[in-house]
Protein backbone atom coordinates (compact mmCIF):
# COMPACT_ATOMS: atom_id res chain seq x y z
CA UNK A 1 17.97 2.78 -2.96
CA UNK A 2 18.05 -0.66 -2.82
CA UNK A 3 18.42 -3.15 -5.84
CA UNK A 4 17.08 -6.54 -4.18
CA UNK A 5 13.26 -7.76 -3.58
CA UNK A 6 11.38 -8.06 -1.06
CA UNK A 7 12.70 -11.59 0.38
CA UNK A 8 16.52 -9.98 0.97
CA UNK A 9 17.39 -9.90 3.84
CA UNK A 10 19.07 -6.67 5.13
CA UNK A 11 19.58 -4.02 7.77
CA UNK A 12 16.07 -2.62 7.85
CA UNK A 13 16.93 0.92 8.52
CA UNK A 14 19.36 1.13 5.75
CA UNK A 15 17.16 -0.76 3.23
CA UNK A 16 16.25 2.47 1.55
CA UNK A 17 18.07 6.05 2.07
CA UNK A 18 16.84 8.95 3.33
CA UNK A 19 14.84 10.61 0.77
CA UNK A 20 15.55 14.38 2.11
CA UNK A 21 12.63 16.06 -0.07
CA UNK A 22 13.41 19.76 -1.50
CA UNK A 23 10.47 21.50 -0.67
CA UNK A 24 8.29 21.56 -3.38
CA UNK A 25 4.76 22.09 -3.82
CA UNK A 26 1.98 20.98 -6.37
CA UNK A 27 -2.17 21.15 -6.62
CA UNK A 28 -4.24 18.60 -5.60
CA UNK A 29 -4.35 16.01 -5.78
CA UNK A 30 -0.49 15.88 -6.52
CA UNK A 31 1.20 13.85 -9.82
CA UNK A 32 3.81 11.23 -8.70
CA UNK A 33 5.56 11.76 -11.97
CA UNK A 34 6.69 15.26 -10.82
CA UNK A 35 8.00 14.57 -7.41
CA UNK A 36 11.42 15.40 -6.62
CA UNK A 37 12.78 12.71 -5.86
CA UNK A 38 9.98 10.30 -7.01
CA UNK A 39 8.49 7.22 -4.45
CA UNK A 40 9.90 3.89 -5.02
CA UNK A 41 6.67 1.82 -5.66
CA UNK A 42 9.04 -1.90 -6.11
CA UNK A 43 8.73 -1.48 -10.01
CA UNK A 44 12.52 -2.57 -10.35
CA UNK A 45 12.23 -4.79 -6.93
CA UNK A 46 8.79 -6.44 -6.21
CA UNK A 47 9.14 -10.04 -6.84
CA UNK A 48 5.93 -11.68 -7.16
CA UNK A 49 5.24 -15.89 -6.04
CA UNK A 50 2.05 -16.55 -7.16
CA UNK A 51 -0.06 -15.86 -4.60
CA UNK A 52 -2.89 -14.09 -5.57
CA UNK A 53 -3.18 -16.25 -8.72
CA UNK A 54 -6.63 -15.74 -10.43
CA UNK A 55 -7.85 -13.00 -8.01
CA UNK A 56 -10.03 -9.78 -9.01
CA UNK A 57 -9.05 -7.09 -6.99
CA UNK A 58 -10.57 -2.99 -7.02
CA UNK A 59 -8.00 -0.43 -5.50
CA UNK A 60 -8.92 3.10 -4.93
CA UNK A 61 -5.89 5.41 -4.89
CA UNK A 62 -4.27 2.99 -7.32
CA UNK A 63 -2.35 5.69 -9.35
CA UNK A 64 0.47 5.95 -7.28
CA UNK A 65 1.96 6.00 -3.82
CA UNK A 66 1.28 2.83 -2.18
CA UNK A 67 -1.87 2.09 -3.92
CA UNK A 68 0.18 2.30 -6.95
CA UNK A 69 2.77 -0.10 -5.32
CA UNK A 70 -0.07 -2.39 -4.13
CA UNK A 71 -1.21 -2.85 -7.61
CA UNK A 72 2.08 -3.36 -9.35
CA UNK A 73 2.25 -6.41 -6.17
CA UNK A 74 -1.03 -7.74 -6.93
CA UNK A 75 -0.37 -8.26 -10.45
CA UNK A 76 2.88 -9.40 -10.06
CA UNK A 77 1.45 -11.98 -7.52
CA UNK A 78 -1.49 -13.00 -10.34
CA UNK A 79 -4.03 -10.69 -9.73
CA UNK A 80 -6.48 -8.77 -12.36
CA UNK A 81 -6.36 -5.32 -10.97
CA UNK A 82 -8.86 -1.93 -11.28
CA UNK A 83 -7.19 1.05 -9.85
CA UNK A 84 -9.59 3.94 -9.37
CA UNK A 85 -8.00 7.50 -9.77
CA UNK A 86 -9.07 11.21 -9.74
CA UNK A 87 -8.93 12.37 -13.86
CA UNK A 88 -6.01 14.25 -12.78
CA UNK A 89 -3.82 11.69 -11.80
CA UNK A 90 -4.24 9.74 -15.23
CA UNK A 91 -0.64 10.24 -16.20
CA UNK A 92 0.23 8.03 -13.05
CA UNK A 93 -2.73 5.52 -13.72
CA UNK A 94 -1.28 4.79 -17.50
CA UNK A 95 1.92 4.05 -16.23
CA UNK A 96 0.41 1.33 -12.99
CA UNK A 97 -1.71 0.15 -16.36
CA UNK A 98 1.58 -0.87 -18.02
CA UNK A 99 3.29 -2.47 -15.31
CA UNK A 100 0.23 -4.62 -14.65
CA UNK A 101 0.04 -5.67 -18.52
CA UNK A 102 3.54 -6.20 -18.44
CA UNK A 103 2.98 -8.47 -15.79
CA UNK A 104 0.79 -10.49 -17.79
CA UNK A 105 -2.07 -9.68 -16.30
CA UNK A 106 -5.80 -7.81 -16.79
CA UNK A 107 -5.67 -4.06 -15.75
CA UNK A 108 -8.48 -1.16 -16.02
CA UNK A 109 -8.42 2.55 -14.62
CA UNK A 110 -11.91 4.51 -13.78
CA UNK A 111 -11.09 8.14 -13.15
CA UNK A 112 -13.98 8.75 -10.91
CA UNK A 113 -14.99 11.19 -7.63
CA UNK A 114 -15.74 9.57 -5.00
CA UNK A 115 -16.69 11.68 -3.02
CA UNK A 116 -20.16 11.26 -4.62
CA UNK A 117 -22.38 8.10 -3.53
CA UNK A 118 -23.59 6.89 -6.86
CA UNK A 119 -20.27 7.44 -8.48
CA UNK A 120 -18.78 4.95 -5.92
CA UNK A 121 -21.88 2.59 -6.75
CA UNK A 122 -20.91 2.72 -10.12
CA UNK A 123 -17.33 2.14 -10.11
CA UNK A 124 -17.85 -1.06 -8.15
CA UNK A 125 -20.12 -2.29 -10.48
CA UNK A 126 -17.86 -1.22 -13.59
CA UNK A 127 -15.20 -2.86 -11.89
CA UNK A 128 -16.83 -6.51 -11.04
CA UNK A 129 -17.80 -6.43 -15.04
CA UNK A 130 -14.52 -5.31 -16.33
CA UNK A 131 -13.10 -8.22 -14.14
CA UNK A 132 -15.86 -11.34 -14.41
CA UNK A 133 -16.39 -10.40 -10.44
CA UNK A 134 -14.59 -9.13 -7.25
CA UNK A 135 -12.43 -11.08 -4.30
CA UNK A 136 -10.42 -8.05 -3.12
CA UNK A 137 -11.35 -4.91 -2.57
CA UNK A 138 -8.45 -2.06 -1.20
CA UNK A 139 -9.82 1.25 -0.26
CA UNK A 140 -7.00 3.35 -0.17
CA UNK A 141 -7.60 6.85 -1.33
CA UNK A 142 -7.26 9.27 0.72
CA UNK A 143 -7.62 13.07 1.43
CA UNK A 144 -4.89 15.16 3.36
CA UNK A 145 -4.10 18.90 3.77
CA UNK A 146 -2.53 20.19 6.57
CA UNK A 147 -4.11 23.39 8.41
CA UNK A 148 -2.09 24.53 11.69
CA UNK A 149 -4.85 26.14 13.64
CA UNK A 150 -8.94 25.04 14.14
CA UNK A 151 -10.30 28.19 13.54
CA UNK A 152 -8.29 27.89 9.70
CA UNK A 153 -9.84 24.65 8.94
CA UNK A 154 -12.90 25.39 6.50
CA UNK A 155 -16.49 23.45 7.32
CA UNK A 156 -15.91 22.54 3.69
CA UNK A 157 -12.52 20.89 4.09
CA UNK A 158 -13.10 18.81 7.10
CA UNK A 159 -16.18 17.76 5.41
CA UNK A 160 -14.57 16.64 2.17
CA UNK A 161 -11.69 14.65 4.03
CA UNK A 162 -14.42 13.13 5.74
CA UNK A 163 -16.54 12.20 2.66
CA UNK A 164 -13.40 10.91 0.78
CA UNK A 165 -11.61 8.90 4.02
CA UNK A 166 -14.71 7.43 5.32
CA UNK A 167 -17.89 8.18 3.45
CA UNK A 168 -16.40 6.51 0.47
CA UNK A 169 -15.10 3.05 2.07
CA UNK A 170 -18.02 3.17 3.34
CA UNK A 171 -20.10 3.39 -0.32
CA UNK A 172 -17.74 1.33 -1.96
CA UNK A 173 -18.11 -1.58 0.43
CA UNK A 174 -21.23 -1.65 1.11
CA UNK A 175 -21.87 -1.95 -3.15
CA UNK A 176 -19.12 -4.40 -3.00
CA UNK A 177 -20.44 -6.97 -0.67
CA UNK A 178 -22.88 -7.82 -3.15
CA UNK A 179 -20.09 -9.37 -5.63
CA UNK A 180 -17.65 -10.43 -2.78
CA UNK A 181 -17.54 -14.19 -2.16
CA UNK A 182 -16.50 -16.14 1.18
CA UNK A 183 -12.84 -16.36 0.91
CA UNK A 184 -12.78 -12.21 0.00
CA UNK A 185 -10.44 -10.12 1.04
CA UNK A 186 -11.30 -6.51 2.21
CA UNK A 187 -8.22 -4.04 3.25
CA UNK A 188 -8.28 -0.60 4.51
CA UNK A 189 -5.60 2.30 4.65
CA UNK A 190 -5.19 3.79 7.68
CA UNK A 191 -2.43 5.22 9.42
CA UNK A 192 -0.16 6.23 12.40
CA UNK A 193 -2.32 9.00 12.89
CA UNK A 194 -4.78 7.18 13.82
CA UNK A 195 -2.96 6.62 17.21
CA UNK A 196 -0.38 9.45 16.79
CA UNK A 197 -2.54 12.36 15.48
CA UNK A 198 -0.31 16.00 14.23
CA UNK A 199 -2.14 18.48 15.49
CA UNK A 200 -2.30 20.35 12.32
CA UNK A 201 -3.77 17.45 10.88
CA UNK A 202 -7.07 17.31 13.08
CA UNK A 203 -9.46 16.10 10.35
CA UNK A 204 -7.33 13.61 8.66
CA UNK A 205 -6.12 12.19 11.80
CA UNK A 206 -9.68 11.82 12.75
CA UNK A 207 -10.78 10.12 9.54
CA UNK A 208 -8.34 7.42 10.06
CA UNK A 209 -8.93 6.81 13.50
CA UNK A 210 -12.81 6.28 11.95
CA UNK A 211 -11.41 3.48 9.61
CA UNK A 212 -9.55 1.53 12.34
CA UNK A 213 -12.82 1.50 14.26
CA UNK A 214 -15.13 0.81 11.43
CA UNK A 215 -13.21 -1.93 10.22
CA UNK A 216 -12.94 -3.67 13.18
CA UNK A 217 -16.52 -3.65 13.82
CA UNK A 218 -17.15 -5.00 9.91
CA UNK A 219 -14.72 -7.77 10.29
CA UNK A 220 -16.70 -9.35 13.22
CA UNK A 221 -20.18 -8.47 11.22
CA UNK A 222 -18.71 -10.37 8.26
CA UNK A 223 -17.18 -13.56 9.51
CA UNK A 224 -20.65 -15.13 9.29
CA UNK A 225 -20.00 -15.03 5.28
CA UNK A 226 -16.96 -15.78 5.36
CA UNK A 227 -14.83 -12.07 3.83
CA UNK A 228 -12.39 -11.18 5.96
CA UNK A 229 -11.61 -7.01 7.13
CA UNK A 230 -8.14 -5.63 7.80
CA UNK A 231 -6.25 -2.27 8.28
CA UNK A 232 -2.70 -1.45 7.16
CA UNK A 233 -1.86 1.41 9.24
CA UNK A 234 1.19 2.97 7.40
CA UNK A 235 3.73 5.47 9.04
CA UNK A 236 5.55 8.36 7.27
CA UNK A 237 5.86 7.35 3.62
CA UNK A 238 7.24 8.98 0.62
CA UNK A 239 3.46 10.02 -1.40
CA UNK A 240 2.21 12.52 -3.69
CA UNK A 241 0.01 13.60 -0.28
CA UNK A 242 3.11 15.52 1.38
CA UNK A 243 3.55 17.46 -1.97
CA UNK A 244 0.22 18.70 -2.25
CA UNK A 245 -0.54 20.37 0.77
CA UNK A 246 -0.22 17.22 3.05
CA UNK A 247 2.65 19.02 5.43
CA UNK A 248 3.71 21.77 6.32
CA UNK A 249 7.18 23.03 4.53
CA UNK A 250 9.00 22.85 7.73
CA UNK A 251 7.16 19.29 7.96
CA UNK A 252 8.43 18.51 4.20
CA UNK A 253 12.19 19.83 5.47
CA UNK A 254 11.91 17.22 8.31
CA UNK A 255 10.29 14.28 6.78
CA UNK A 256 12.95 11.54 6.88
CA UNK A 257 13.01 12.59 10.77
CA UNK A 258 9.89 11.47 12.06
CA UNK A 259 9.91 7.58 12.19
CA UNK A 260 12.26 5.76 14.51
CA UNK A 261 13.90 4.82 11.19
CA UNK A 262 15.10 8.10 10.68
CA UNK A 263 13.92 7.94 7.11
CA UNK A 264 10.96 7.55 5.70
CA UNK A 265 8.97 4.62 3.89
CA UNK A 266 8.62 3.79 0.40
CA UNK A 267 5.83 2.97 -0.99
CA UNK A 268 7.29 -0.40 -2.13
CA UNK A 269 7.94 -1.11 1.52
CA UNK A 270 4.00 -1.22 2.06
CA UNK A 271 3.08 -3.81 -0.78
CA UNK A 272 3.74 -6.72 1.24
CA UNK A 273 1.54 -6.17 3.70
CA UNK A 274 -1.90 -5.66 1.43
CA UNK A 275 -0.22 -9.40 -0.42
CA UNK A 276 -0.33 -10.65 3.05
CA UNK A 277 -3.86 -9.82 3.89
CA UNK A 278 -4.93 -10.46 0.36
CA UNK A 279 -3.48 -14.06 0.34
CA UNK A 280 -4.75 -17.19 1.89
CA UNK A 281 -1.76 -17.00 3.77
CA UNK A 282 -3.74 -15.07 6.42
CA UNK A 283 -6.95 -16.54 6.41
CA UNK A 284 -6.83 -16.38 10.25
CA UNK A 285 -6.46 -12.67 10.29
CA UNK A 286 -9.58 -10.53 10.57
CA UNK A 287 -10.14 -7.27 12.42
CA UNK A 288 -6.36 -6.80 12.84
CA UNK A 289 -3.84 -3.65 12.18
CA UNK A 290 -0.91 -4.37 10.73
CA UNK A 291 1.32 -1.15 11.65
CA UNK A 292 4.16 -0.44 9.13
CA UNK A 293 5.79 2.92 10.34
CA UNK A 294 9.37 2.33 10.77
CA UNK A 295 9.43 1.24 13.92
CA UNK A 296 7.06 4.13 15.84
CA UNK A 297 5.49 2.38 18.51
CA UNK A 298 1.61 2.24 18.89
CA UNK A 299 -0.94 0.67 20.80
């Protein structure tokens, strides 16, 4: 993998190898620490420039994968960062907590469901005190399990995606507009699937098409105060998703073959983006997606 940050200039598709995953398996919601091999998130590589200097920002899914990567970016860039995690994961939220102290800067962890309502009220709030307020909020968890055929996916599992994908961006910003100022920043995670949905990914796929869509219509509600609404819509990337459940084994066998790449992305490779869209560098950029999937085309 590559040595450089993120200003070197390179042969994209070469940037990072092939990551050619044994197949491997672990329970929900998956431990980055035990991957083989384990997701570059830019800890040796990310080169922050001051651009989110003094910023507050709340990321859910912070623990690892690329909301891990987005919150070792942030802090590098200046920012006081709360990642929210599932208790599970808090072996992978310790070590995001160190790289963001070692970066000099403020970091908390809530291990919290939020799938529940009240627990993403609270966790908003908890995070605006913990950081003297709010300017960027990431929502960036995210639910995936693969299930080949309809009649195999569960009422209770395409109701859970569903509650964690879209019910719970849509708690946590609606609890979050009351501490967001004009000049806030408010990213999404979406993804290829969106456009490109697997077909044994129905309710995933569907979840994220729902973010696009919702976002869009929330940036043009919130222009009026000034907070601007974005998507990153990754492609294939390297995440503790595809090892618990996420794909299918012949899926996992193939992984580094599905982008136009022919590998897949690193986590690291997705940081830049959320900086972008968290920076005042694109205060002219509302109700966009900004696609990062190695080159897949999409509408």
């Amino acid at each position: 993998m590559t040595s450089s940050d993120q200003y070197t200039f390179g042969n994209p598709v070469e940037r990072y190898g092939r990551v050619e995953p044994p197949v491997q398996h672990q329970p929900v919601p998956g431990v980055q620490a035990e991957m083989t091999p384990v997701p570059d998130l830019g800890e040796k590589t990310y080169r922050g420039t001051g651009r989110l200097t003094g910023r507050k920002a709340l990321i859910t899914g912070g623990d690892s994968g690329i909301g891990g990567a987005v919150a070792i970016a942030f802090a590098r860039e200046g920012a006081d960062v709360v990642i929210v995690h599932l208790p599970a994961e808090q072996e992978d939220a310790d070590r995001i907590l160190g790289l963001i102290a070692e970066a000099g800067r403020k970091g908390h962890s809530i291990a919290a469901d939020i799938t529940d309502p009240a627990r993403c009220r609270a966790l908003v709030d908890e995070a605006a005190a913990e950081l003297g307020g709010l300017d960027i909020l990431v929502n960036n968890a995210g639910k995936q399990v693969a299930v080949e055929n309809i009649e195999d996916l569960s009422d209770e599992q395409f109701e859970l995606t569903f509650r964690t994908n879209v019910f719970a961006n849509f708690w946590i910003t609606k609890a979050a507009l009351a501490h967001l100022p004009a000049g806030a920043s408010i990213i999404n995670t979406a993804s290829l699937e969106a456009y490109k949905p697997a077909p044994d990914r129905l309710d995933y796929a569907a979840t994220k098409a729902a973010i696009n869509n919702l976002s869009k219509g929330l940036a043009q509600q919130l222009v009026p105060r000034g907070i601007r609404v974005n998507v990153v819509a990754p492609g294939p990337v390297w995440t503790a998703l595809q090892v618990s459940g996420g794909v299918s084994d012949e899926q996992m066998k193939a992984f580094d073959d599905e982008s136009t790449y022919q590998r897949s992305g690193q986590p690291a490779e997705l940081a830049p983006a959320y900086v972008f869209l968290a920076s005042a560098e694109s205060s002219y950029v509302s109700g966009a997606t900004l696609n990062v999937n190695g080159g897949m085309v999409t509408p």
